[in-house]
PDB file of N, CA and C in Angstrom:
ATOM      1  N   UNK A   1     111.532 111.052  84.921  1.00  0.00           N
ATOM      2  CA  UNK A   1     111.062 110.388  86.096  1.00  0.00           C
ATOM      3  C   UNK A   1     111.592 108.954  86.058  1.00  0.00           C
ATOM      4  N   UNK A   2     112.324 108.663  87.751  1.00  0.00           N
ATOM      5  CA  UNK A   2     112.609 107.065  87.213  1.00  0.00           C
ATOM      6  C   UNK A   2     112.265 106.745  88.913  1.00  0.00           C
ATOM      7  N   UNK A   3     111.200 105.414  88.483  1.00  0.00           N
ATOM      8  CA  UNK A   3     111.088 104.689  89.510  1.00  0.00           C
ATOM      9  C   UNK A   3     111.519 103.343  89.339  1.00  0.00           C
ATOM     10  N   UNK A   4     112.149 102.887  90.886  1.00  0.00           N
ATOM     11  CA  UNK A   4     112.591 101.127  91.072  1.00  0.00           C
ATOM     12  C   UNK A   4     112.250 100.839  91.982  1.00  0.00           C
ATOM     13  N   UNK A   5     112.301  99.516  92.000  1.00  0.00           N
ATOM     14  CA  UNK A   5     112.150  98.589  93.781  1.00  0.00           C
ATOM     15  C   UNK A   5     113.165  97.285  93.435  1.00  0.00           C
ATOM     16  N   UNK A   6     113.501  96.909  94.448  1.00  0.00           N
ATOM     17  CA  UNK A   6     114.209  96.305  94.933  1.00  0.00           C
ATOM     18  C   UNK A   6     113.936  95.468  96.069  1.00  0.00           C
ATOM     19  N   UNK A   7     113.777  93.982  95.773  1.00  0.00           N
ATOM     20  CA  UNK A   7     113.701  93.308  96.900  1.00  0.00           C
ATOM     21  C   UNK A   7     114.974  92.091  97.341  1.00  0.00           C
ATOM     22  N   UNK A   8     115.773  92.635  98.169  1.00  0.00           N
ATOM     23  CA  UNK A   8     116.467  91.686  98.796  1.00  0.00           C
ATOM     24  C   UNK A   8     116.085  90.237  99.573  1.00  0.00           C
ATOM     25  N   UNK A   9     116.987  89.263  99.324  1.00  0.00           N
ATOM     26  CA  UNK A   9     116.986  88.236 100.377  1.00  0.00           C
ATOM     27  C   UNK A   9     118.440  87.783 100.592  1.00  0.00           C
ATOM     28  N   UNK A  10     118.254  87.344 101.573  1.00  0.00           N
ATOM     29  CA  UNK A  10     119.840  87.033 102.361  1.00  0.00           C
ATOM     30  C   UNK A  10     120.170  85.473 102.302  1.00  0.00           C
ATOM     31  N   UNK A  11     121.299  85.150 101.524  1.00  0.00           N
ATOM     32  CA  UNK A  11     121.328  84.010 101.658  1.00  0.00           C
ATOM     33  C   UNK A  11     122.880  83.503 101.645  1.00  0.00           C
ATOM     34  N   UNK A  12     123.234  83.127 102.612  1.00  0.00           N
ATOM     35  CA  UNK A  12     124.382  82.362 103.236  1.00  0.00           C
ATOM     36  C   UNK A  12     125.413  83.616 103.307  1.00  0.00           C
ATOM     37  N   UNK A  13     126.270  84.208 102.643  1.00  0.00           N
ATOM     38  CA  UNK A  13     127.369  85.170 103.018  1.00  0.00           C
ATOM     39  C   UNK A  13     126.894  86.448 101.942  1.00  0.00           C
ATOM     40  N   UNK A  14     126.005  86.408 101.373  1.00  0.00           N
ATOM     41  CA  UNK A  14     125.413  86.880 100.341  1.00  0.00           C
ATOM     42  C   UNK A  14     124.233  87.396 100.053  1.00  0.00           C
ATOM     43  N   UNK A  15     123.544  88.275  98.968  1.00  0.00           N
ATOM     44  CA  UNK A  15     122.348  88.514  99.030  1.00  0.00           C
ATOM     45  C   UNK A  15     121.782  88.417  97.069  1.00  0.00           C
ATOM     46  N   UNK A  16     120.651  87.780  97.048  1.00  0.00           N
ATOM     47  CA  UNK A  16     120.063  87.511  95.464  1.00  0.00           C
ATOM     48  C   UNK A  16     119.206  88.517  95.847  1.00  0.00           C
ATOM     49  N   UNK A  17     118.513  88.492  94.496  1.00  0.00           N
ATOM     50  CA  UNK A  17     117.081  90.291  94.711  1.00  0.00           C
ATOM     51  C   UNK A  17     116.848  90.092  93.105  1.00  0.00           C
ATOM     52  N   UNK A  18     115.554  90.619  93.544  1.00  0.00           N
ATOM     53  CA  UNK A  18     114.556  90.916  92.003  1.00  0.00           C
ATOM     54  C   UNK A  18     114.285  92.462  92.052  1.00  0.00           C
ATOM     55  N   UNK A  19     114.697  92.744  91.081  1.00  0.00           N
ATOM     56  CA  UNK A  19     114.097  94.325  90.734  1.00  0.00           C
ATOM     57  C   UNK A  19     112.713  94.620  89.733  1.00  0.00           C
ATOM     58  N   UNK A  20     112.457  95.930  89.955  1.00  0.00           N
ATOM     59  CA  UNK A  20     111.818  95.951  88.380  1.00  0.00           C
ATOM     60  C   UNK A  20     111.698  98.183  88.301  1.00  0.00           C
ATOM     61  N   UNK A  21     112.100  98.455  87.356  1.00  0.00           N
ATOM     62  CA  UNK A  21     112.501 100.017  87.140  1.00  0.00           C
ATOM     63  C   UNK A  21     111.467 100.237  85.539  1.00  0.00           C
ATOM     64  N   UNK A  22     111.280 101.658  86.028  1.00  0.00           N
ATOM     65  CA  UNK A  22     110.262 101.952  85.106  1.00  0.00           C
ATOM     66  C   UNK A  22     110.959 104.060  84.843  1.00  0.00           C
ATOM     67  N   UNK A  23     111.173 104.137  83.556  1.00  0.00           N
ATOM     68  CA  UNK A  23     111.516 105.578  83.301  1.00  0.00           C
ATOM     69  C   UNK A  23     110.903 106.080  82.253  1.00  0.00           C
ATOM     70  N   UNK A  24     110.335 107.368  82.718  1.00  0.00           N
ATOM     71  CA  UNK A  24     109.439 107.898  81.807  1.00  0.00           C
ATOM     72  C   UNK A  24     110.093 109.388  81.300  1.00  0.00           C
ATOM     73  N   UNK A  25     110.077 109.819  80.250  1.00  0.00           N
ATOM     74  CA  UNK A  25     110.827 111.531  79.828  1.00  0.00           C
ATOM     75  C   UNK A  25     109.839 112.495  80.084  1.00  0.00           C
ATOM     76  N   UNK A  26     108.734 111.781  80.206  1.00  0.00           N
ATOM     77  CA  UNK A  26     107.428 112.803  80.298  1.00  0.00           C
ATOM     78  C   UNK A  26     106.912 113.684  79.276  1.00  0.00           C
ATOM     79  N   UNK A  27     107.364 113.561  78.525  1.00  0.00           N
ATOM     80  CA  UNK A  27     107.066 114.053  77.231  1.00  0.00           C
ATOM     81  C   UNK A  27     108.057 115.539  76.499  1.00  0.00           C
ATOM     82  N   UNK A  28     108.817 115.813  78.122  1.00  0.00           N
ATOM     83  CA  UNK A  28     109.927 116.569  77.883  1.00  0.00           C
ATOM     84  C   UNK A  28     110.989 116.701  76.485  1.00  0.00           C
ATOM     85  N   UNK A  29     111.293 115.796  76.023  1.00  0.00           N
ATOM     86  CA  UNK A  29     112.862 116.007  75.281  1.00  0.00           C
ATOM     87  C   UNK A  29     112.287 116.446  73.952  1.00  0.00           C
ATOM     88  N   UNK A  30     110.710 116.793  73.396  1.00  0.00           N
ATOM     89  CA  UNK A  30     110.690 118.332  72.511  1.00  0.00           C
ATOM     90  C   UNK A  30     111.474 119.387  73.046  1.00  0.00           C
ATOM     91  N   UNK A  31     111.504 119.477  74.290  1.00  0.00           N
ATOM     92  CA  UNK A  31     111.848 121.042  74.055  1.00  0.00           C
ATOM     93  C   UNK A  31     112.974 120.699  75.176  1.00  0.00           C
ATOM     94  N   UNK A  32     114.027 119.963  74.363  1.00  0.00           N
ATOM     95  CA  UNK A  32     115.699 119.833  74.846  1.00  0.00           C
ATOM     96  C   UNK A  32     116.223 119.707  73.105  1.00  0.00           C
ATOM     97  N   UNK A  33     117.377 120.709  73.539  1.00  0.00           N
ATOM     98  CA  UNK A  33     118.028 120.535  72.084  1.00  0.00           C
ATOM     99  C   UNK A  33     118.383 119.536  71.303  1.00  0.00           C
ATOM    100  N   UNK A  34     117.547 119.453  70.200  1.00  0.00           N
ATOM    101  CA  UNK A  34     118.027 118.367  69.366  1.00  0.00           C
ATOM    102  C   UNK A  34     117.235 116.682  69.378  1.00  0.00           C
ATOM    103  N   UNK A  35     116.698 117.395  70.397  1.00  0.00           N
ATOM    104  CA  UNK A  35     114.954 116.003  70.649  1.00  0.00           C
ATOM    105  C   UNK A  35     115.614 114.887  70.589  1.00  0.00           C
ATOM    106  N   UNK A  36     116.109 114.486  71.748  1.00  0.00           N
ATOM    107  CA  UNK A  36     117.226 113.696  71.746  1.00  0.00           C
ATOM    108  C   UNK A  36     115.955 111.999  71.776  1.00  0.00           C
ATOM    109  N   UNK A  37     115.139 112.342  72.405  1.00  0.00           N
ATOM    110  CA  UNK A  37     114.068 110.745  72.154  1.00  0.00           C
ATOM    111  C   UNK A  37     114.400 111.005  70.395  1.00  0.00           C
ATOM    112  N   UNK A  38     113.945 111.546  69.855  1.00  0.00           N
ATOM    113  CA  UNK A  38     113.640 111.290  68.201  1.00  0.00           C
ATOM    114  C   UNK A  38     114.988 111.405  67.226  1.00  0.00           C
ATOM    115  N   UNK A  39     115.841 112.038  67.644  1.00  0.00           N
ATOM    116  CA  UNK A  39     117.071 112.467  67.211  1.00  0.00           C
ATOM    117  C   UNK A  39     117.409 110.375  67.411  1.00  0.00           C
ATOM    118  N   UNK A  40     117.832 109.865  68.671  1.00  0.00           N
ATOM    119  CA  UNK A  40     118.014 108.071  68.914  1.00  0.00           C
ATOM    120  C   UNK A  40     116.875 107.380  68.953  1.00  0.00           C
ATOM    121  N   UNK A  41     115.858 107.778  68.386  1.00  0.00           N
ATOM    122  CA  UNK A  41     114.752 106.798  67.839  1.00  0.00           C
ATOM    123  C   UNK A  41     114.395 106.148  68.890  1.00  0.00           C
ATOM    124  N   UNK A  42     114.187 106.474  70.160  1.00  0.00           N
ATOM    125  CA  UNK A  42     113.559 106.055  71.203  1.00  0.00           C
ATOM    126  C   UNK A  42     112.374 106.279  71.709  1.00  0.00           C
ATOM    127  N   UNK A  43     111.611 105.719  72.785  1.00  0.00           N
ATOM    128  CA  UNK A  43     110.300 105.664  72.851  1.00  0.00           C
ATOM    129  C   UNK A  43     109.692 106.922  74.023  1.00  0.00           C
ATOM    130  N   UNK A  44     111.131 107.052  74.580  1.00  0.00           N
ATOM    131  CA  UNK A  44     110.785 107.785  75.644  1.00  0.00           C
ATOM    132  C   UNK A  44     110.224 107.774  77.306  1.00  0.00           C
ATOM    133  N   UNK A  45     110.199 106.389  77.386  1.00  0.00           N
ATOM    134  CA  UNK A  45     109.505 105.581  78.207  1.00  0.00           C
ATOM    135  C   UNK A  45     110.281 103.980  77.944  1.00  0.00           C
ATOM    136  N   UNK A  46     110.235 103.002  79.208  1.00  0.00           N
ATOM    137  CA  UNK A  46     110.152 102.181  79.387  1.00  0.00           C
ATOM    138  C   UNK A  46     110.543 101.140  80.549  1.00  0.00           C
ATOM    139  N   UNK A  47     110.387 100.029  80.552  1.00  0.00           N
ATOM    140  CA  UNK A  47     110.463  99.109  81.781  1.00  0.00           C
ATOM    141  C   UNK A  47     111.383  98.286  81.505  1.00  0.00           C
ATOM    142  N   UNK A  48     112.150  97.580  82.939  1.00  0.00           N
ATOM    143  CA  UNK A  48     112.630  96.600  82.543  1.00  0.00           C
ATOM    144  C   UNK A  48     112.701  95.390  84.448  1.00  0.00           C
ATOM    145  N   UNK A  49     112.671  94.485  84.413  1.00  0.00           N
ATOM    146  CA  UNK A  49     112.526  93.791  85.220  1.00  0.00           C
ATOM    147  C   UNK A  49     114.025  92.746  85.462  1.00  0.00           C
ATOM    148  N   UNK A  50     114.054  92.309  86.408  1.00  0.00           N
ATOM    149  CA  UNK A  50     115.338  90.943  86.839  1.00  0.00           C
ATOM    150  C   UNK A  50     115.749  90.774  87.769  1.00  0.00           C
ATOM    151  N   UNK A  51     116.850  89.987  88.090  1.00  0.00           N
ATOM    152  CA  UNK A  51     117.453  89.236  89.151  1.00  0.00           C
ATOM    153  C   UNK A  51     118.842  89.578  89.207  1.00  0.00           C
ATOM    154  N   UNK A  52     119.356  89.213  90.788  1.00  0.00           N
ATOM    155  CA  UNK A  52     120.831  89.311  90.561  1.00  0.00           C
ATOM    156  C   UNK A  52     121.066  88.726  91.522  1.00  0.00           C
ATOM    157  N   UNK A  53     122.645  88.518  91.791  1.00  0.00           N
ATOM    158  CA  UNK A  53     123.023  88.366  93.219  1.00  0.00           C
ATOM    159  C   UNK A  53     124.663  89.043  93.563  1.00  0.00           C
ATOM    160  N   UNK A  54     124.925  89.638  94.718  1.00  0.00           N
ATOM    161  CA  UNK A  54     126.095  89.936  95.428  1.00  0.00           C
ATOM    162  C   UNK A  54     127.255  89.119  95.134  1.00  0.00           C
ATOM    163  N   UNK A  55     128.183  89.323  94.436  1.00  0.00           N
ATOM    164  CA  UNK A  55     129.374  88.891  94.834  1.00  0.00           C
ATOM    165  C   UNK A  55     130.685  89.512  95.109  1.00  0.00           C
ATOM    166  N   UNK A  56     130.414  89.729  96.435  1.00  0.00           N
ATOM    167  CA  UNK A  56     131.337  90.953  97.027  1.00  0.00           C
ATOM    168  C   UNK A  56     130.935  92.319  96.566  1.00  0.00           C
ATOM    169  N   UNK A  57     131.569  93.059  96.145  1.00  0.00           N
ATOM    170  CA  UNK A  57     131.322  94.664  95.720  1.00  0.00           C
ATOM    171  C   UNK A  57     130.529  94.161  94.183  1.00  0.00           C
ATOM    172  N   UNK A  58     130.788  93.056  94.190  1.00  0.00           N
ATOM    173  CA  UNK A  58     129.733  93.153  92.432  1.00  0.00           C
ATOM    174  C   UNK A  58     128.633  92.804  92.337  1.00  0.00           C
ATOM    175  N   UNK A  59     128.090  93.330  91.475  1.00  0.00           N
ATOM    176  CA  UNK A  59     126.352  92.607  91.002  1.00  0.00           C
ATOM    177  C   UNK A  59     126.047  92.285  90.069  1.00  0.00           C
ATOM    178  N   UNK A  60     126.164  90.886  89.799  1.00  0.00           N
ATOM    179  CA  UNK A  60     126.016  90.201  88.491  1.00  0.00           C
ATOM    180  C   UNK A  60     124.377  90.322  88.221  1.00  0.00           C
ATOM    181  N   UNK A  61     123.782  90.872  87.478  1.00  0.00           N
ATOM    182  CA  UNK A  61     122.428  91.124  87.143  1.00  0.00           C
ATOM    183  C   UNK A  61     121.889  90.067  86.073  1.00  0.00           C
ATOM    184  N   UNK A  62     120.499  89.726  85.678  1.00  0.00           N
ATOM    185  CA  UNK A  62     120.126  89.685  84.540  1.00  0.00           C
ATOM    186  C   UNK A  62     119.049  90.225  84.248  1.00  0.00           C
ATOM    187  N   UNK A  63     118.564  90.759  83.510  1.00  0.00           N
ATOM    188  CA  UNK A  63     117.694  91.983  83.110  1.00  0.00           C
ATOM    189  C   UNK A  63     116.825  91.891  81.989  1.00  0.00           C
ATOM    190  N   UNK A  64     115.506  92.575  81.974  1.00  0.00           N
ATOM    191  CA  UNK A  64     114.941  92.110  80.441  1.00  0.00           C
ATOM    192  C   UNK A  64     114.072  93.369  80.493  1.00  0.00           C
ATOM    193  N   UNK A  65     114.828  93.675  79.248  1.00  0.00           N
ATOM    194  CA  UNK A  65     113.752  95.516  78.624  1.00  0.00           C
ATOM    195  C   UNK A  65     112.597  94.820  77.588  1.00  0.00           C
ATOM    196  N   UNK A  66     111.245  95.586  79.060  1.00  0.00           N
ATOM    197  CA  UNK A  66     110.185  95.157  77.949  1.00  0.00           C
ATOM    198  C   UNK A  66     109.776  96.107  76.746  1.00  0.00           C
ATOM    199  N   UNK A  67     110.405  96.698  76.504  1.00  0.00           N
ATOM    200  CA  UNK A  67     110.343  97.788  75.035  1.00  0.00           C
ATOM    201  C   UNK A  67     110.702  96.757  73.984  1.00  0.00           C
ATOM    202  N   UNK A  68     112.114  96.108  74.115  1.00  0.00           N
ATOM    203  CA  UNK A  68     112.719  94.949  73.303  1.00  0.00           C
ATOM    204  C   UNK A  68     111.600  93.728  73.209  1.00  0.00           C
ATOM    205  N   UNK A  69     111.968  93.240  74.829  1.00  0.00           N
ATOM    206  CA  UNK A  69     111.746  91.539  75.491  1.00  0.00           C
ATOM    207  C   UNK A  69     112.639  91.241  74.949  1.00  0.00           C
ATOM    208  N   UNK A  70     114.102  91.608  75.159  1.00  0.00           N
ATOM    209  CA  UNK A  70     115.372  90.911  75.163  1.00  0.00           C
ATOM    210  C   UNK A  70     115.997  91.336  76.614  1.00  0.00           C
ATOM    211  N   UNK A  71     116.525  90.621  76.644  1.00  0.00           N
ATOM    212  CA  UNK A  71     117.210  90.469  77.942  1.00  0.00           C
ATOM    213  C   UNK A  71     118.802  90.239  78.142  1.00  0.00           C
ATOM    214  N   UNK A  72     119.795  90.630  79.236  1.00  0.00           N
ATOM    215  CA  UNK A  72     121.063  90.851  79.020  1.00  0.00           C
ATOM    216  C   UNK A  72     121.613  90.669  80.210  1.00  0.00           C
ATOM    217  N   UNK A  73     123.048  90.114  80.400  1.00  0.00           N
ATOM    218  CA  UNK A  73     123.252  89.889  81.678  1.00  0.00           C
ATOM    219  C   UNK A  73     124.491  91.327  81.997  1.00  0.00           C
ATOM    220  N   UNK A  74     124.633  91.744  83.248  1.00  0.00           N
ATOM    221  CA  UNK A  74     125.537  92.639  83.363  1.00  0.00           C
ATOM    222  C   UNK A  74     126.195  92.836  84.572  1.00  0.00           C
ATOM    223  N   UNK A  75     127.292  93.485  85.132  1.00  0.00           N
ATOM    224  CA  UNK A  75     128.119  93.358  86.453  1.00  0.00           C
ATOM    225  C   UNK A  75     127.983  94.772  86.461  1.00  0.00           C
ATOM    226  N   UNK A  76     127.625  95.183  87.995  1.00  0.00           N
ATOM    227  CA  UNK A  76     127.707  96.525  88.347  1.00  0.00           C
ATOM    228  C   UNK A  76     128.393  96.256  89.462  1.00  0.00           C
ATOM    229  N   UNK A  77     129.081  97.807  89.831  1.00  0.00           N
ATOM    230  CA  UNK A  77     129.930  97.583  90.977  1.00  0.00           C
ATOM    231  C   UNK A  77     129.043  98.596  91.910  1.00  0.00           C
ATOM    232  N   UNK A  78     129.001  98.184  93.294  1.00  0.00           N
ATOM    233  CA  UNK A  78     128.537  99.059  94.398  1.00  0.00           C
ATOM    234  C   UNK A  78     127.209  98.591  94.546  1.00  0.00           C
ATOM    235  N   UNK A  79     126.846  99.362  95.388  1.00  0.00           N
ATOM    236  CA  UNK A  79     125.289  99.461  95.690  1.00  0.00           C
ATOM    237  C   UNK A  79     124.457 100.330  95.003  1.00  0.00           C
ATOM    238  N   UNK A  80     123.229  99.942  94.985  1.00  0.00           N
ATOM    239  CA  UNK A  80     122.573 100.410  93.870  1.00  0.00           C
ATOM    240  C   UNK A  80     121.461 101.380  94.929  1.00  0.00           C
ATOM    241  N   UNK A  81     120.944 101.284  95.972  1.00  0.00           N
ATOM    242  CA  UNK A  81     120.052 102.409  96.302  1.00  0.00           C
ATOM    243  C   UNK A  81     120.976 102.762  97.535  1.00  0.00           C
TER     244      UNK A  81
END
């Protein structure tokens, strides 16, 4: 299960936005081969929150996984919903 939101604002030729995404396995990946949560020592669950803004086809993000509370900056290309 993965939920997000996304809030845009428009500003000058451009658009900034705060997200925040939340994914859960549901308790599923026992019974996927190889228990892939426990097989990569993962939790199976988690959140992460941030900001970005448009520049042209890119999206310079910055992001922070609260499983960690580290945070990372990153460029995606396209639109995201």
């Amino acid at each position: 299960m993965l939920l997000g939101a996304e809030i845009r604002i428009p500003v000058r030729n451009t658009h900034v936005y705060a997200f925040a995404e939340h994914g859960n396995d549901l308790g599923s990946s026992k019974d996927v081969k190889g228990n892939p949560t426990e097989a990569y020592r993962r939790m199976g669950h988690g959140s992460s929150y941030g900001v970005g803004m448009k520049l042209g086809l890119v999206r310079a993000e910055y992001a922070v996984d609260q499983n960690t509370g580290t945070g990372a900056v990153f460029f995606r290309f396209g639109e995201r919903y």
